[in-house]
Protein backbone atom coordinates (compact mmCIF):
# COMPACT_ATOMS: atom_id res chain seq x y z
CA UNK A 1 5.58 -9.93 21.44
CA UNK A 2 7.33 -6.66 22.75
CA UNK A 3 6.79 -5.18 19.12
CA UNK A 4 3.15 -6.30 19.08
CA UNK A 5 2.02 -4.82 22.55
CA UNK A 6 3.69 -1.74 21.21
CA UNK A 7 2.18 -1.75 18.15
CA UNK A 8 -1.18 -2.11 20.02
CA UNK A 9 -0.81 0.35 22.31
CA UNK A 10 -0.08 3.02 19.55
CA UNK A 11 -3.72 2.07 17.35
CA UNK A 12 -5.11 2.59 20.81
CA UNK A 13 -3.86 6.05 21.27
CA UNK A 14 -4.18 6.48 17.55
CA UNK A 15 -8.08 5.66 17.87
CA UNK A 16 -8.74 7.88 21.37
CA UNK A 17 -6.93 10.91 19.22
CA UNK A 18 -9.13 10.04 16.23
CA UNK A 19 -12.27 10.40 18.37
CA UNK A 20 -11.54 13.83 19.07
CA UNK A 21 -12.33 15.10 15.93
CA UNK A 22 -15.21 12.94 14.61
CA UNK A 23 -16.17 14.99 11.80
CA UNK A 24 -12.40 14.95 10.57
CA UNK A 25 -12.45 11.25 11.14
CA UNK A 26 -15.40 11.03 9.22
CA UNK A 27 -13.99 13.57 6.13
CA UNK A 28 -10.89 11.06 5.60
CA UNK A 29 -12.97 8.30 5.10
CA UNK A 30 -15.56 10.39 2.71
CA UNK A 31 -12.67 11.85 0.79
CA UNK A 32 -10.97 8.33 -0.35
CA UNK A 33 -14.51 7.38 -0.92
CA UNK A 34 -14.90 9.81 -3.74
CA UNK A 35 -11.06 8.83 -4.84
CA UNK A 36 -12.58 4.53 -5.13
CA UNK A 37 -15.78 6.23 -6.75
CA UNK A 38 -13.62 7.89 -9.35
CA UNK A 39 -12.00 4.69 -10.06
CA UNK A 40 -14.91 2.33 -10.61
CA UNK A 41 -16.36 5.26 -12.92
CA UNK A 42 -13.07 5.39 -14.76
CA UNK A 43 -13.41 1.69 -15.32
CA UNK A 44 -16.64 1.61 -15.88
CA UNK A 45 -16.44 4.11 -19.05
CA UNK A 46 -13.90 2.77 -20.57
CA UNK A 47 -15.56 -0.57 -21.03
CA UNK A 48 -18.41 1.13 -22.61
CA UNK A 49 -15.88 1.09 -25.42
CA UNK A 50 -14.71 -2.31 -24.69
CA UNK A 51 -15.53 -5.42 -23.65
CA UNK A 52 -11.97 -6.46 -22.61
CA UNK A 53 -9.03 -4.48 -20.50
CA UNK A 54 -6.09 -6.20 -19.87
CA UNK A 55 -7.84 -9.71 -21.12
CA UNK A 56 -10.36 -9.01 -18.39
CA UNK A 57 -14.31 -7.78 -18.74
CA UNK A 58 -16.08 -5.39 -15.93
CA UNK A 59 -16.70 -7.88 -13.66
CA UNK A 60 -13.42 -9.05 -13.47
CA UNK A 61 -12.10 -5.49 -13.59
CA UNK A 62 -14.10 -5.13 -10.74
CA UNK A 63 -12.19 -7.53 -8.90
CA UNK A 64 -8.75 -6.10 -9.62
CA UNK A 65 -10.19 -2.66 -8.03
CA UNK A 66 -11.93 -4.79 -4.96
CA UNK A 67 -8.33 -5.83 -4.36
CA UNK A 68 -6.82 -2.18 -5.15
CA UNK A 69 -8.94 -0.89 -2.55
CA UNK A 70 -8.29 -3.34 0.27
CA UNK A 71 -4.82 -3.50 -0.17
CA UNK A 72 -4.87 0.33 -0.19
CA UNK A 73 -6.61 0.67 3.00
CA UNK A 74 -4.60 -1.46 5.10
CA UNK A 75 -1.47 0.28 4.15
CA UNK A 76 -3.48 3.57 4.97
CA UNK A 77 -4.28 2.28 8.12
CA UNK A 78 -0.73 1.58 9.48
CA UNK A 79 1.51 3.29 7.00
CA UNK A 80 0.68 6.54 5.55
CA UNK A 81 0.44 8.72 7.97
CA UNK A 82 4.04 7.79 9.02
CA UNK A 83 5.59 7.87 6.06
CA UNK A 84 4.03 11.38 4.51
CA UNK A 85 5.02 12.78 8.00
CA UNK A 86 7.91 11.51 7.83
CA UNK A 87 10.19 14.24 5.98
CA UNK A 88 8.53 16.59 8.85
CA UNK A 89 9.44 15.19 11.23
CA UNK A 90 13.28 14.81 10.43
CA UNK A 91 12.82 18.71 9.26
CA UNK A 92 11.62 19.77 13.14
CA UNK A 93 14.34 17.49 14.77
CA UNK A 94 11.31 15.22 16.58
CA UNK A 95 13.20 11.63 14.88
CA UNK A 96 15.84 12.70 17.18
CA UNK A 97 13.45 11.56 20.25
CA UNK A 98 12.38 8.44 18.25
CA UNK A 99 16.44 7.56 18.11
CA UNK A 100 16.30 7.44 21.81
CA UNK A 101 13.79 4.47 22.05
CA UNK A 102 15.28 1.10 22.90
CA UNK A 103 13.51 -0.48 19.67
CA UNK A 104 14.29 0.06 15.75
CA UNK A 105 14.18 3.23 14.76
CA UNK A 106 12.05 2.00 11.46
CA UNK A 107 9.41 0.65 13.60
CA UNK A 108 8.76 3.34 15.36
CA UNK A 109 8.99 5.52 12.46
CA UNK A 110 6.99 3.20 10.56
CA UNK A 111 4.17 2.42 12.96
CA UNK A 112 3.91 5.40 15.60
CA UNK A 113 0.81 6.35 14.23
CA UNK A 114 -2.28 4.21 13.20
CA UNK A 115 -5.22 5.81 11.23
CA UNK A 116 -8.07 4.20 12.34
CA UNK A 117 -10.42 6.17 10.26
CA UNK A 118 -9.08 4.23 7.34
CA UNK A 119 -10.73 1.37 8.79
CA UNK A 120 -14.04 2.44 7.18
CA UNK A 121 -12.00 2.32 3.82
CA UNK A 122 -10.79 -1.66 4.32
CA UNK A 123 -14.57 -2.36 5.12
CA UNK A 124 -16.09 -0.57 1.86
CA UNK A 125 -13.07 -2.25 0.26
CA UNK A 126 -13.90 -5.91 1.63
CA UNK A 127 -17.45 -5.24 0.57
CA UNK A 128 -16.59 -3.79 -2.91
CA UNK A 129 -14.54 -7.05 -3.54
CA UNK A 130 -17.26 -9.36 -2.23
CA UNK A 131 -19.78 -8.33 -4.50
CA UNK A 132 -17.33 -8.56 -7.11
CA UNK A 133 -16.83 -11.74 -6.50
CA UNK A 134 -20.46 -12.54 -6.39
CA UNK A 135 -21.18 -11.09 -9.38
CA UNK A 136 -18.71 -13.76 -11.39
CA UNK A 137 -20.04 -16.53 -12.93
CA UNK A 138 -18.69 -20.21 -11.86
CA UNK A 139 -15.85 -18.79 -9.18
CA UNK A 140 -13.88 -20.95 -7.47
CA UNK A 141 -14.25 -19.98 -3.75
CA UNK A 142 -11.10 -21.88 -3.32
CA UNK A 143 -8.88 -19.19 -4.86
CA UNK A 144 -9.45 -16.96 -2.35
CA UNK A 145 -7.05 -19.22 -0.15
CA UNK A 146 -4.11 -17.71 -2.55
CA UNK A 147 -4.99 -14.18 -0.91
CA UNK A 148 -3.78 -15.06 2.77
CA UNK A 149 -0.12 -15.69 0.60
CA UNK A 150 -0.60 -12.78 -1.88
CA UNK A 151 -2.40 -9.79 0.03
CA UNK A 152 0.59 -9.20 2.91
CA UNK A 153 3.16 -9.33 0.08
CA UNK A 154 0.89 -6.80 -1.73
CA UNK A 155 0.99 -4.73 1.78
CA UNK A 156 4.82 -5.35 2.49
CA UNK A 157 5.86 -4.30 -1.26
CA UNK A 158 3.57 -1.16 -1.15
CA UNK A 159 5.13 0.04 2.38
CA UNK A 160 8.97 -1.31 1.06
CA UNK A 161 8.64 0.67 -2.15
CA UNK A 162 7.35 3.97 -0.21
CA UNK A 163 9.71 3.76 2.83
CA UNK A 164 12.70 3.55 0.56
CA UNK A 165 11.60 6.67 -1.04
CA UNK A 166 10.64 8.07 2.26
CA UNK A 167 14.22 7.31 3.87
CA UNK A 168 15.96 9.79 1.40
CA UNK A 169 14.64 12.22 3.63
CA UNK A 170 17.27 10.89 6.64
CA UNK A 171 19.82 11.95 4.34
CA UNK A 172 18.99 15.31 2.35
CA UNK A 173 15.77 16.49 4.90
CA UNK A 174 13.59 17.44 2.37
CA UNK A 175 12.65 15.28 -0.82
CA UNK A 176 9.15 16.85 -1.56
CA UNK A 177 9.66 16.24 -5.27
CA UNK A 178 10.43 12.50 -4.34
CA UNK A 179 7.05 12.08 -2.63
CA UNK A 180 5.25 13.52 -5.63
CA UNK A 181 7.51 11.35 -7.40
CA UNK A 182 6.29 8.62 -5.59
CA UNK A 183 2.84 9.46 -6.30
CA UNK A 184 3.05 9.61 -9.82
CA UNK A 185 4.54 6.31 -9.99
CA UNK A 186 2.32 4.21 -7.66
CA UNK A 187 -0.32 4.87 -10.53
CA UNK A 188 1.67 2.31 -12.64
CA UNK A 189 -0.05 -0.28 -10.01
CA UNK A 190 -3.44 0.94 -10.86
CA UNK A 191 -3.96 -0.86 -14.17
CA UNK A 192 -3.34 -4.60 -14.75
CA UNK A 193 -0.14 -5.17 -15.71
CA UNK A 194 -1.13 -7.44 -18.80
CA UNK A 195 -2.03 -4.07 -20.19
CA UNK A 196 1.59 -2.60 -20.69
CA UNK A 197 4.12 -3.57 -23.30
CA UNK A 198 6.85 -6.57 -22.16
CA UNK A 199 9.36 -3.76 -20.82
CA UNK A 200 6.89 -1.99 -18.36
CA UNK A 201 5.22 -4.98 -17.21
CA UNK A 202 9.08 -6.13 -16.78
CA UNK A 203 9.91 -3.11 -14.63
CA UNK A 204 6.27 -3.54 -13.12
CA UNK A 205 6.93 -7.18 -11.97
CA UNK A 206 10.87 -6.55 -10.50
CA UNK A 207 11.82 -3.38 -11.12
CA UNK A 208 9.12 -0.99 -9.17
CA UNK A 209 6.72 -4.60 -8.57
CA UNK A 210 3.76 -2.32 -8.07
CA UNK A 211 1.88 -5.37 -9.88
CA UNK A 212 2.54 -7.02 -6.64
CA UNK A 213 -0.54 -4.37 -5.76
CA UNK A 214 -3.57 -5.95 -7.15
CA UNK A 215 -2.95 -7.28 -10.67
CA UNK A 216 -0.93 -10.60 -9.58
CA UNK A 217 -3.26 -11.20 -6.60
CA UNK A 218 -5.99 -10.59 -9.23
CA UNK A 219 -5.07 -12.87 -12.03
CA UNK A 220 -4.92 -15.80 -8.51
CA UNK A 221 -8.32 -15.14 -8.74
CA UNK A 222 -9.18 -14.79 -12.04
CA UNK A 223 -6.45 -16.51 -14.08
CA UNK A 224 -5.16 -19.88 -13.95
CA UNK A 225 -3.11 -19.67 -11.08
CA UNK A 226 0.85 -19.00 -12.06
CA UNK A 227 2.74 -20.38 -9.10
CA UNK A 228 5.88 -19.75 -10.25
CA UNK A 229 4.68 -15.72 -10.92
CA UNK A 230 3.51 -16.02 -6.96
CA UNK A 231 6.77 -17.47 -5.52
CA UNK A 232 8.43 -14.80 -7.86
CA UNK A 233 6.71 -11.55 -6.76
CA UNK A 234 7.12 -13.18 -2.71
CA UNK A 235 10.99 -13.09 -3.25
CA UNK A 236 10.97 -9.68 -5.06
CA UNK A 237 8.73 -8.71 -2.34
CA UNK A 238 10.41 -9.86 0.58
CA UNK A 239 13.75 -8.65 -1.13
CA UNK A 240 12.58 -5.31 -1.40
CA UNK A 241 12.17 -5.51 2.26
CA UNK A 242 15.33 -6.06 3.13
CA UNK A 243 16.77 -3.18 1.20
CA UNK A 244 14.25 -0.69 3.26
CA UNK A 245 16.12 -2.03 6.02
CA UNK A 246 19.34 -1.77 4.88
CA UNK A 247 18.51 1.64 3.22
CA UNK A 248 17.17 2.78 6.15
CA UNK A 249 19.98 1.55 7.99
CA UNK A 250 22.66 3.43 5.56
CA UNK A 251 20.53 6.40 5.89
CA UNK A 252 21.40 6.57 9.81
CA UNK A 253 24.85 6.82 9.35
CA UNK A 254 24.43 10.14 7.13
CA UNK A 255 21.46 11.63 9.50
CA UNK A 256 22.45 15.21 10.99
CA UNK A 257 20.04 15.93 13.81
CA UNK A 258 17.78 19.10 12.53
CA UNK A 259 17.54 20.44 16.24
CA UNK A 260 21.24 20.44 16.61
């Protein structure tokens, strides 16, 4: 309860600072706009060329993005803005005051900042996938009952994969050409996995489970559900977890204060 009320009273001050600057508040949400727009019209092309990607037509390609999207904005929402601040932070010495609190040191680093602008992203995204799912012929409204198992280990692996690659920052300060690492990477997650040979959909499965995304909660929609594929990506998932922790934990040990 202590973490929650804490967590609650940061998206509070992280909404009141938002409203200060409406028309940036309103930019964010109009840039990542264009960003799902360029997706759907990627998409979109490509099956002018063919009727199936990944074993999947439009509509259900449409569904994968509906889930891309949502799962995207809620890790905007209470991740990002942490974690790309993050090597900043450690650079100006201000983790030094979060090391004081008398609560982890990943929380706070973690969750400090909420952007509630993204907000407007999760609802376009919840829309997006709605209609999606409308738009299917014969769908079992059932299925969506899989999502309250898949979509937090979708969140938890996307924020477990970044934070470790955030955390190297504790040790060498600066690891710009990690986050653009990072970046290049998470596009791996963009596609359905059934689209890669064996080896990357191996690596994208356990390796860097970016499938964990959108394309396993997808194919729980669309596919006959794999349970064992769903209990599989939940351990990866929730093992992945407990390496940011013990990463981040490791990192500590090696951190030299930048305003000492």
């Amino acid at each position: 309860m202590k973490y929650l009320r804490l967590f609650l009273s940061f998206a509070r001050t992280s909404f009141i600072a938002d409203m200060e600057y409406r028309v940036n508040f309103l930019s964010r949400i109009l840039t990542d706009v264009i960003w799902y727009v360029a997706q759907i019209v990627t998409f979109e092309t490509l099956f002018q060329f063919s009727d199936k990607i990944g074993g999947w037509t439009l509509p259900e390609m449409r569904v994968f993005l509906g889930l891309i999207f949502i799962v995207d904005g809620i890790y905007m929402v209470l991740f990002q803005a942490n974690l790309d601040s993050m090597t900043e932070k450690i650079r100006k010495g201000d983790m030094d005051l979060l090391l004081t609190k008398p609560v982890s040191s990943q929380f706070m680093m973690s969750l400090q900042r909420t952007s509630t602008a993204m907000l407007g992203n999760l609802i376009i995204g919840t829309s997006w996938l709605i209609y999606s799912i409308i738009s299917l012929e014969n769908f079992e409204w059932i299925r969506l009952a899989w999502l309250i198992f898949l979509l937090p280990i979708a969140v938890i692996t996307t924020y477990s994969l970044r934070m470790l690659v955030s955390t190297v920052s504790v040790i060498v300060t600066r690891a710009d050409y990690l986050q653009f690492a990072w970046y290049q990477i998470t596009r791996l997650g963009l596609r359905p996995d059934k689209m890669y040979a064996p080896f990357l959909r191996y690596i994208v499965l356990t390796i860097i489970p970016l499938a964990a995304t959108a394309s396993v909660p997808a194919r729980a929609l669309l596919d006959p559900p794999e349970v064992g594929l769903f209990i599989w990506i939940g351990f990866v998932s929730g093992f992945f977890l407990w390496l940011t922790t013990k990463f981040w934990n490791y990192a500590l040990k090696h951190y030299t204060s930048a305003s000492s």
